[in-house]
C-alpha atoms as a PDB file:
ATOM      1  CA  UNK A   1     107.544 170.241  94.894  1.00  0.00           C
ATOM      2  CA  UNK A   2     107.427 174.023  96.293  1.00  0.00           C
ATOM      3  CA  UNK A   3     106.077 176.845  94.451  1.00  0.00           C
ATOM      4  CA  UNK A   4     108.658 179.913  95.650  1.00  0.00           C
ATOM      5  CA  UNK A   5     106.553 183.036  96.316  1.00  0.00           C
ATOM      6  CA  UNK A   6     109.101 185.540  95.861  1.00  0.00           C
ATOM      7  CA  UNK A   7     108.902 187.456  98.944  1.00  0.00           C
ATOM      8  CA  UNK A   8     110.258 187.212 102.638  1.00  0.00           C
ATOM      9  CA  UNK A   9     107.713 185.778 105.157  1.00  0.00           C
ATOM     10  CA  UNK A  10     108.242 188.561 107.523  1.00  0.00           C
ATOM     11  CA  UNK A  11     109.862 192.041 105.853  1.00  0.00           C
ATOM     12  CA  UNK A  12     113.230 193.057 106.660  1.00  0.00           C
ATOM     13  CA  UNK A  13     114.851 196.660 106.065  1.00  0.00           C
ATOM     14  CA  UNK A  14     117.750 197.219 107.902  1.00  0.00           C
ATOM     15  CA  UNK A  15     119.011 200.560 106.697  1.00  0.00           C
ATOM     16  CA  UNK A  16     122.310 200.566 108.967  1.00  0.00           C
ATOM     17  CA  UNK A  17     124.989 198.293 108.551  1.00  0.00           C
ATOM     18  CA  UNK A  18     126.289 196.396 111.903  1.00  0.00           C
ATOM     19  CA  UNK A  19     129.183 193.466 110.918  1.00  0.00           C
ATOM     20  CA  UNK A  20     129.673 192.689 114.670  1.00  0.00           C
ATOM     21  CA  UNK A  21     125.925 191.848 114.853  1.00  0.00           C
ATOM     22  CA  UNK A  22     126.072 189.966 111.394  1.00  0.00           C
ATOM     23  CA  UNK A  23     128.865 187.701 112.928  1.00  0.00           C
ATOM     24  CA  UNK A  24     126.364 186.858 116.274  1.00  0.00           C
ATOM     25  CA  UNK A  25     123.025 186.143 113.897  1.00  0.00           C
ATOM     26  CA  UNK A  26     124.678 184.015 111.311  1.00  0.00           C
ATOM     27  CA  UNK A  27     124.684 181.691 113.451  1.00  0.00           C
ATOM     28  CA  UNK A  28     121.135 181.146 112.793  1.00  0.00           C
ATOM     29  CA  UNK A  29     121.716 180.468 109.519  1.00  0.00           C
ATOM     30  CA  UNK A  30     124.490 177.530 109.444  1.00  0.00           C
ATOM     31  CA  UNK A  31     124.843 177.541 113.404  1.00  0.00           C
ATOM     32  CA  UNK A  32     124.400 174.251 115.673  1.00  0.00           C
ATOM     33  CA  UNK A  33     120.678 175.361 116.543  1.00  0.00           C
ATOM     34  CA  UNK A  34     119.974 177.274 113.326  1.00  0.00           C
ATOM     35  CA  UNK A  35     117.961 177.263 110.194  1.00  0.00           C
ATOM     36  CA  UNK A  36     119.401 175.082 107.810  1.00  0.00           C
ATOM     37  CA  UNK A  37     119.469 171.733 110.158  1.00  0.00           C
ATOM     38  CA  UNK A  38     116.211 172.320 111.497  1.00  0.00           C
ATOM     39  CA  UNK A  39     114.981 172.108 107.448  1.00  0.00           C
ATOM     40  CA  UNK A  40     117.365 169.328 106.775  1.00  0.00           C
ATOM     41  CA  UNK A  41     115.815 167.664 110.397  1.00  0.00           C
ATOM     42  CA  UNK A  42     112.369 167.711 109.305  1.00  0.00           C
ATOM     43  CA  UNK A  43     112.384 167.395 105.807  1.00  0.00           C
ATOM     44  CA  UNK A  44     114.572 164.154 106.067  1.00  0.00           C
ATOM     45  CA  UNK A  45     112.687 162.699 109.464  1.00  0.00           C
ATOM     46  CA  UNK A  46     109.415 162.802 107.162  1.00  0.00           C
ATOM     47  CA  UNK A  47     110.097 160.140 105.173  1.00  0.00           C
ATOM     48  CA  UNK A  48     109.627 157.339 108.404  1.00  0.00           C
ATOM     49  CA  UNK A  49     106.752 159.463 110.021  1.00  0.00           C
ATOM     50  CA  UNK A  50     103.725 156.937 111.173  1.00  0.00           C
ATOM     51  CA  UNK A  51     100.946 158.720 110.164  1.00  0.00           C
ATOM     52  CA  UNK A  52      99.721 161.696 107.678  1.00  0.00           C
ATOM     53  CA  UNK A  53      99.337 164.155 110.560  1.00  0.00           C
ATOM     54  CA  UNK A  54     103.424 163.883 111.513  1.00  0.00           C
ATOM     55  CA  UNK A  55     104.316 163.535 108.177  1.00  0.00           C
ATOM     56  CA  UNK A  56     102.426 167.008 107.617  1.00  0.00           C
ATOM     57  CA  UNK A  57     103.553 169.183 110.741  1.00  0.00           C
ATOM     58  CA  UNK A  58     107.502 167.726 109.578  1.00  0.00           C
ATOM     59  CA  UNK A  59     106.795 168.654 106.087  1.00  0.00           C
ATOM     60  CA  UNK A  60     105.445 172.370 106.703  1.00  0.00           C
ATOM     61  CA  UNK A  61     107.617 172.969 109.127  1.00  0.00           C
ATOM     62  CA  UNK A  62     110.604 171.958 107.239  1.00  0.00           C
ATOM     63  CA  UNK A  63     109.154 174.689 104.349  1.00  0.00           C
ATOM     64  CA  UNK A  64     109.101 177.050 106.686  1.00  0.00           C
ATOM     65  CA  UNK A  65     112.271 176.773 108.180  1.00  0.00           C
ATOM     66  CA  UNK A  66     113.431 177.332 104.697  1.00  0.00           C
ATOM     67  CA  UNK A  67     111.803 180.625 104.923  1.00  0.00           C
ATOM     68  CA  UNK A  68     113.094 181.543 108.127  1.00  0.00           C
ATOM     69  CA  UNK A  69     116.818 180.282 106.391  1.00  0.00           C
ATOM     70  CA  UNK A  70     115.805 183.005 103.783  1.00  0.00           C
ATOM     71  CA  UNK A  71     115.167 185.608 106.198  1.00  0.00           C
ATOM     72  CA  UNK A  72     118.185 185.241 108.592  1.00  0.00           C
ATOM     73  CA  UNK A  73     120.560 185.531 105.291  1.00  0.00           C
ATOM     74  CA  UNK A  74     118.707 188.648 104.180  1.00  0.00           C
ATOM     75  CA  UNK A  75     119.473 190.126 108.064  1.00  0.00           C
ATOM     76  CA  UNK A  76     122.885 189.013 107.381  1.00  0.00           C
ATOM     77  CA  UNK A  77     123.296 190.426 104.077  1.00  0.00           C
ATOM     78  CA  UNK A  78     122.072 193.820 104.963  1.00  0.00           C
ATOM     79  CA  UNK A  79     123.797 194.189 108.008  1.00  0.00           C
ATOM     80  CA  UNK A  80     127.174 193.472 105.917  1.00  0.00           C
ATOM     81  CA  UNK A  81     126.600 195.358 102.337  1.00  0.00           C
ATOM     82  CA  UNK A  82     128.315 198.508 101.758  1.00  0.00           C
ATOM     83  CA  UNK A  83     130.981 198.401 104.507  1.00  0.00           C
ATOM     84  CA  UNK A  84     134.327 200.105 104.256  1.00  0.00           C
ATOM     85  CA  UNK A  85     137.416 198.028 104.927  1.00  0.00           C
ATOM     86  CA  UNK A  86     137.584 200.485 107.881  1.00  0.00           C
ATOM     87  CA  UNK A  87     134.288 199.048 109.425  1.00  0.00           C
ATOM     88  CA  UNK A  88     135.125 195.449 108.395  1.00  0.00           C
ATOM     89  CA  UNK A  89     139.063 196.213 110.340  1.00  0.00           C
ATOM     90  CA  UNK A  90     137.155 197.510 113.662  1.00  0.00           C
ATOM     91  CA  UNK A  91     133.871 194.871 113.792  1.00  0.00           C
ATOM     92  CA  UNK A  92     136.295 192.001 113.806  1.00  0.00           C
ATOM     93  CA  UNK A  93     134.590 190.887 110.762  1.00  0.00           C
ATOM     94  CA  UNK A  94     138.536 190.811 108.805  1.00  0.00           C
ATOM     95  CA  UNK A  95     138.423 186.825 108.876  1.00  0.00           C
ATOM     96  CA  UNK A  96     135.577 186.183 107.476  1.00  0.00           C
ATOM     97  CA  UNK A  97     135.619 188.634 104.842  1.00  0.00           C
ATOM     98  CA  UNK A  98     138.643 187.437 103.835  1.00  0.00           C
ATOM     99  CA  UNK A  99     137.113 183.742 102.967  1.00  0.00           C
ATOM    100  CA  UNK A 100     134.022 184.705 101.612  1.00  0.00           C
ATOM    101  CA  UNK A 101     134.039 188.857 101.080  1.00  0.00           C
ATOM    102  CA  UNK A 102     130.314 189.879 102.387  1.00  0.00           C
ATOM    103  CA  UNK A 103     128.848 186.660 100.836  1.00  0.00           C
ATOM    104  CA  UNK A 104     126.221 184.365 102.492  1.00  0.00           C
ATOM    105  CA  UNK A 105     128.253 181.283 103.825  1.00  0.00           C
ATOM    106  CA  UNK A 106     126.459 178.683 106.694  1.00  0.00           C
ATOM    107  CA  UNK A 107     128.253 178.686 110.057  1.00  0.00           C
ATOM    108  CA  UNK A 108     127.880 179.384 113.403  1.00  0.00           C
ATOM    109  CA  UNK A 109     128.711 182.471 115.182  1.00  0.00           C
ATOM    110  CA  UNK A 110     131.964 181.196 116.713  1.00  0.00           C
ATOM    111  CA  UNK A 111     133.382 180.404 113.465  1.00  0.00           C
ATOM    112  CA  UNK A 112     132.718 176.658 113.102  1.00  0.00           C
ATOM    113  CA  UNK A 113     131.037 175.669 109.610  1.00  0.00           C
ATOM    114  CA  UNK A 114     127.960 173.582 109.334  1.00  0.00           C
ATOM    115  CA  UNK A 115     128.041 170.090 109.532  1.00  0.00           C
ATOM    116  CA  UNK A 116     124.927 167.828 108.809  1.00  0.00           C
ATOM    117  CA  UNK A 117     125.969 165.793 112.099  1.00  0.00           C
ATOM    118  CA  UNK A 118     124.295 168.695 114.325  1.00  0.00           C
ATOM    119  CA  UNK A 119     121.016 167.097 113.102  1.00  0.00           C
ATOM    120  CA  UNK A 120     119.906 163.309 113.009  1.00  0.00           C
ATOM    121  CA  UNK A 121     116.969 161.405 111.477  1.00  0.00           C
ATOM    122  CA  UNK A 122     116.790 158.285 113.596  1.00  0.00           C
ATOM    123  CA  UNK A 123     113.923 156.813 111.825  1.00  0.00           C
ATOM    124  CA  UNK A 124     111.958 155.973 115.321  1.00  0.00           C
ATOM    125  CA  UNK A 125     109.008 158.338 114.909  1.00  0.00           C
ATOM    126  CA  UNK A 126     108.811 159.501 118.795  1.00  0.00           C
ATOM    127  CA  UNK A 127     113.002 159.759 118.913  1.00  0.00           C
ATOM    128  CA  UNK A 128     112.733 161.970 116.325  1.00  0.00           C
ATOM    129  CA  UNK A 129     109.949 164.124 117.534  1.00  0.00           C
ATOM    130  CA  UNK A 130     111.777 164.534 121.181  1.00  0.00           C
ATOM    131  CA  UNK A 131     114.739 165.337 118.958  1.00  0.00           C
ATOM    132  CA  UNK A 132     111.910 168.216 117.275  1.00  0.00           C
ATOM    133  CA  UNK A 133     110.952 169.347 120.787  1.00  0.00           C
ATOM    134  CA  UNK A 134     114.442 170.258 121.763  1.00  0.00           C
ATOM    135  CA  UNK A 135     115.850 171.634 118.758  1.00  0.00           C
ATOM    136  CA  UNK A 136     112.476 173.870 118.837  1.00  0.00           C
ATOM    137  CA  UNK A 137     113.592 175.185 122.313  1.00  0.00           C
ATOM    138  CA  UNK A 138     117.810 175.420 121.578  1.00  0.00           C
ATOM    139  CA  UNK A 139     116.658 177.604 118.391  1.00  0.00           C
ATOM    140  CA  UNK A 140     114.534 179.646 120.444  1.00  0.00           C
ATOM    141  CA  UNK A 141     116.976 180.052 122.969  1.00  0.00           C
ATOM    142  CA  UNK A 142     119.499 181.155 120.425  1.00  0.00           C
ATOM    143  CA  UNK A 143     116.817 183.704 119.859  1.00  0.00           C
ATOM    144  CA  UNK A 144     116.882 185.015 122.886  1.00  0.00           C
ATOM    145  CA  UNK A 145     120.159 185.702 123.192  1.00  0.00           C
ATOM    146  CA  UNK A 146     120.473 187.515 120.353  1.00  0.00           C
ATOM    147  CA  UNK A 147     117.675 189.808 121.332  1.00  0.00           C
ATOM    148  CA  UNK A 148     119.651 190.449 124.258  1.00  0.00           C
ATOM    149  CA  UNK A 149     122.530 191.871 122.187  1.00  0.00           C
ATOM    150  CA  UNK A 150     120.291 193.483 119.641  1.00  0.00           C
ATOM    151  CA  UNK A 151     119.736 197.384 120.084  1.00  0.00           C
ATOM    152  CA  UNK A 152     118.768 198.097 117.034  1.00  0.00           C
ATOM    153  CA  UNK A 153     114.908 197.731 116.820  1.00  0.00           C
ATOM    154  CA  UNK A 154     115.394 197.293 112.486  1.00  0.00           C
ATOM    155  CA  UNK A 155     117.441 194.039 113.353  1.00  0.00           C
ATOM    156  CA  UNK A 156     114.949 192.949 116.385  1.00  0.00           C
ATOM    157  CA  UNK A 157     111.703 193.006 114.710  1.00  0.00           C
ATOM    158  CA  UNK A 158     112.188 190.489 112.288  1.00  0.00           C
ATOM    159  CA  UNK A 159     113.860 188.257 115.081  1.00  0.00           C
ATOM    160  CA  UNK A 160     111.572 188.617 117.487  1.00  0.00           C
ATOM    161  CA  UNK A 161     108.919 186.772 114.676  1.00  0.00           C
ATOM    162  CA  UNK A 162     111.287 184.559 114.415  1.00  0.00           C
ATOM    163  CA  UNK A 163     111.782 183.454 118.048  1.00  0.00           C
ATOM    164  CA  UNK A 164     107.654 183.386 118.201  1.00  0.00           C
ATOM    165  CA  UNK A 165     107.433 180.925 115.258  1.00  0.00           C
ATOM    166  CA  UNK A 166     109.835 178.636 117.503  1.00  0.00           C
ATOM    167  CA  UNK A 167     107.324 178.469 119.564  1.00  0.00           C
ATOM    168  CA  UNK A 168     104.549 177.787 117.622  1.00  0.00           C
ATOM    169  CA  UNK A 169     106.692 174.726 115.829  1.00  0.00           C
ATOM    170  CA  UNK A 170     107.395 173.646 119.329  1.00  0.00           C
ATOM    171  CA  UNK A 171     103.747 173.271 119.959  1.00  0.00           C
ATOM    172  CA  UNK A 172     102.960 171.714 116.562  1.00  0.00           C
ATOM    173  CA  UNK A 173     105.828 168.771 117.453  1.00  0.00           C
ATOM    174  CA  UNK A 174     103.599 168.184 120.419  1.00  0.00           C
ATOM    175  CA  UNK A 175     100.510 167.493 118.505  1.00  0.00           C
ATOM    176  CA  UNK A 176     102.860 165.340 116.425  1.00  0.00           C
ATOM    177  CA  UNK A 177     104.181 163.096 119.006  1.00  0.00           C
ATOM    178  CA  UNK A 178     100.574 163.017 120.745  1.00  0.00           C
ATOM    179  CA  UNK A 179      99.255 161.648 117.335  1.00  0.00           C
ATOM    180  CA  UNK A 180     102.054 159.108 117.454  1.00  0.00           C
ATOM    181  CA  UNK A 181     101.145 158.121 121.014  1.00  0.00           C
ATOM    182  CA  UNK A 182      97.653 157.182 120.317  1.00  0.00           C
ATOM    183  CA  UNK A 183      98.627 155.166 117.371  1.00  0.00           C
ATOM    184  CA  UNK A 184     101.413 152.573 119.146  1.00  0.00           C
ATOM    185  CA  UNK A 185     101.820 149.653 117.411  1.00  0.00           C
ATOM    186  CA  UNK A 186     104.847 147.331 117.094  1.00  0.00           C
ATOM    187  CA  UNK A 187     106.302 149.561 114.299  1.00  0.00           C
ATOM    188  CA  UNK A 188     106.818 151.480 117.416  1.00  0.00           C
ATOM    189  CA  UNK A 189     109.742 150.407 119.503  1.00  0.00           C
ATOM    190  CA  UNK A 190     108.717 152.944 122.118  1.00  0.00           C
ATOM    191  CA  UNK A 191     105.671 150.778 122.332  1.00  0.00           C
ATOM    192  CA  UNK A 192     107.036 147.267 122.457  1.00  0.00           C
ATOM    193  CA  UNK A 193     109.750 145.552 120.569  1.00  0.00           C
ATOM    194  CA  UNK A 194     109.750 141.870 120.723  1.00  0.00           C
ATOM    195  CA  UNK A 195     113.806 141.687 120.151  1.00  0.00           C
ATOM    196  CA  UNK A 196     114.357 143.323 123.106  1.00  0.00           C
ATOM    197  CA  UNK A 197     111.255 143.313 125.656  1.00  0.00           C
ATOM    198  CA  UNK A 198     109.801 139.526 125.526  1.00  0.00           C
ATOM    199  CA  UNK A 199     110.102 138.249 128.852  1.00  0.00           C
ATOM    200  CA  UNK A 200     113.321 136.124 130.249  1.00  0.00           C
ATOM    201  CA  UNK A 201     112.858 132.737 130.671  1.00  0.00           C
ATOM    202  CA  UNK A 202     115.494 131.788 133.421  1.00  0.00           C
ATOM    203  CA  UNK A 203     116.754 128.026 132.606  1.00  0.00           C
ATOM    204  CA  UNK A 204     116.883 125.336 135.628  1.00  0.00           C
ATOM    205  CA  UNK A 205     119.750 126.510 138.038  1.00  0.00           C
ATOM    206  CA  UNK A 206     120.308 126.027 141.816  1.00  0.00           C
ATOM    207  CA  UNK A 207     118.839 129.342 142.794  1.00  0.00           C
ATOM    208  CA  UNK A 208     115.561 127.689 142.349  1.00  0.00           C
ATOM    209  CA  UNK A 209     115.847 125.275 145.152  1.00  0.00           C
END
């Protein structure tokens, strides 16, 4: 159960509005390394985590990332509200509006809608921490590269907290999987799983003579 706190984790007043920069930082709210499947990732891949101290990092995590899925579609939103048709003709932002007007819709900056295959729960504690790792380090990435495109400092401040907490949830998965490391056990199959790694027993053949 969450208790909603109704206000952003990090403020956001963006008093100019910028469709062509909209289009590139959606993508961060339904995009392949964006918000919404990293809080689907974690708050799913809890469920099979080995011990309390996963489960927890997944679980906050997971609420924050619902924060940060807040803040990206408030960026969005205020970057697209009170355009004229004129604007929305010249940013290239004509498609779109036409599908969903200047509403808040998941999907990545090329175009491509979200799909809950960009994110798996394997149910393996350590496969699904690795999976944490690098979907820690794509979203930051993604980060990045919008910084490079973003002039406006309105529009950067907000992502630039963004791309920081990226790194701190990179280096909370770490303590994760090291927890999960010191507790291998044959739930593990990283650790040892009898189906596949008791030894071969070769029968009687003539390679023996």
């Amino acid at each position: 159960m969450w208790n909603y706190e109704k206000r952003l984790q990090y403020p956001v007043n963006i008093t100019k509005p910028n469709a062509m920069l909209a289009q590139v930082i959606i993508s961060q709210y339904g995009g392949p390394d964006g918000e919404m499947g990293a809080s689907m990732r974690y708050l799913s891949q809890r469920f099979a985590a080995p011990n309390r101290m996963a489960m927890g990092v997944l679980n906050d995590v997971g609420t924050e990332e619902l924060a940060h899925l807040e803040m990206v579609s408030t960026i969005v939103h205020q970057l697209t509200c009170n355009l004229t048709m004129e604007e929305i003709e010249k940013s290239g932002f004509a498609n779109y509006y036409v599908d969903h007007t200047t509403g808040i819709w998941p999907q990545a900056a090329g175009g491509i809608p979200f799909n809950a295959c960009e994110f798996q729960s394997k149910g393996d504690p350590l496969t699904d921490l690795f999976e944490d790792l690098a979907a820690e380090q794509k979203a930051r990435s993604t980060y990045d590269n919008i910084l490079r495109l973003v002039k406006d400092p309105e529009v950067a401040d907000p992502i630039r907290f963004l791309r920081a907490r990226e790194v701190v949830h990179f280096q909370r998965f770490g303590e994760a999987i090291r927890s999960v490391q010191e507790q291998l056990d044959f739930k593990n199959f990283y650790a040892f799983n009898p189906s596949f790694d008791a030894p071969v027993t070769c029968p009687p053949c003539d390679c023996d003579e």
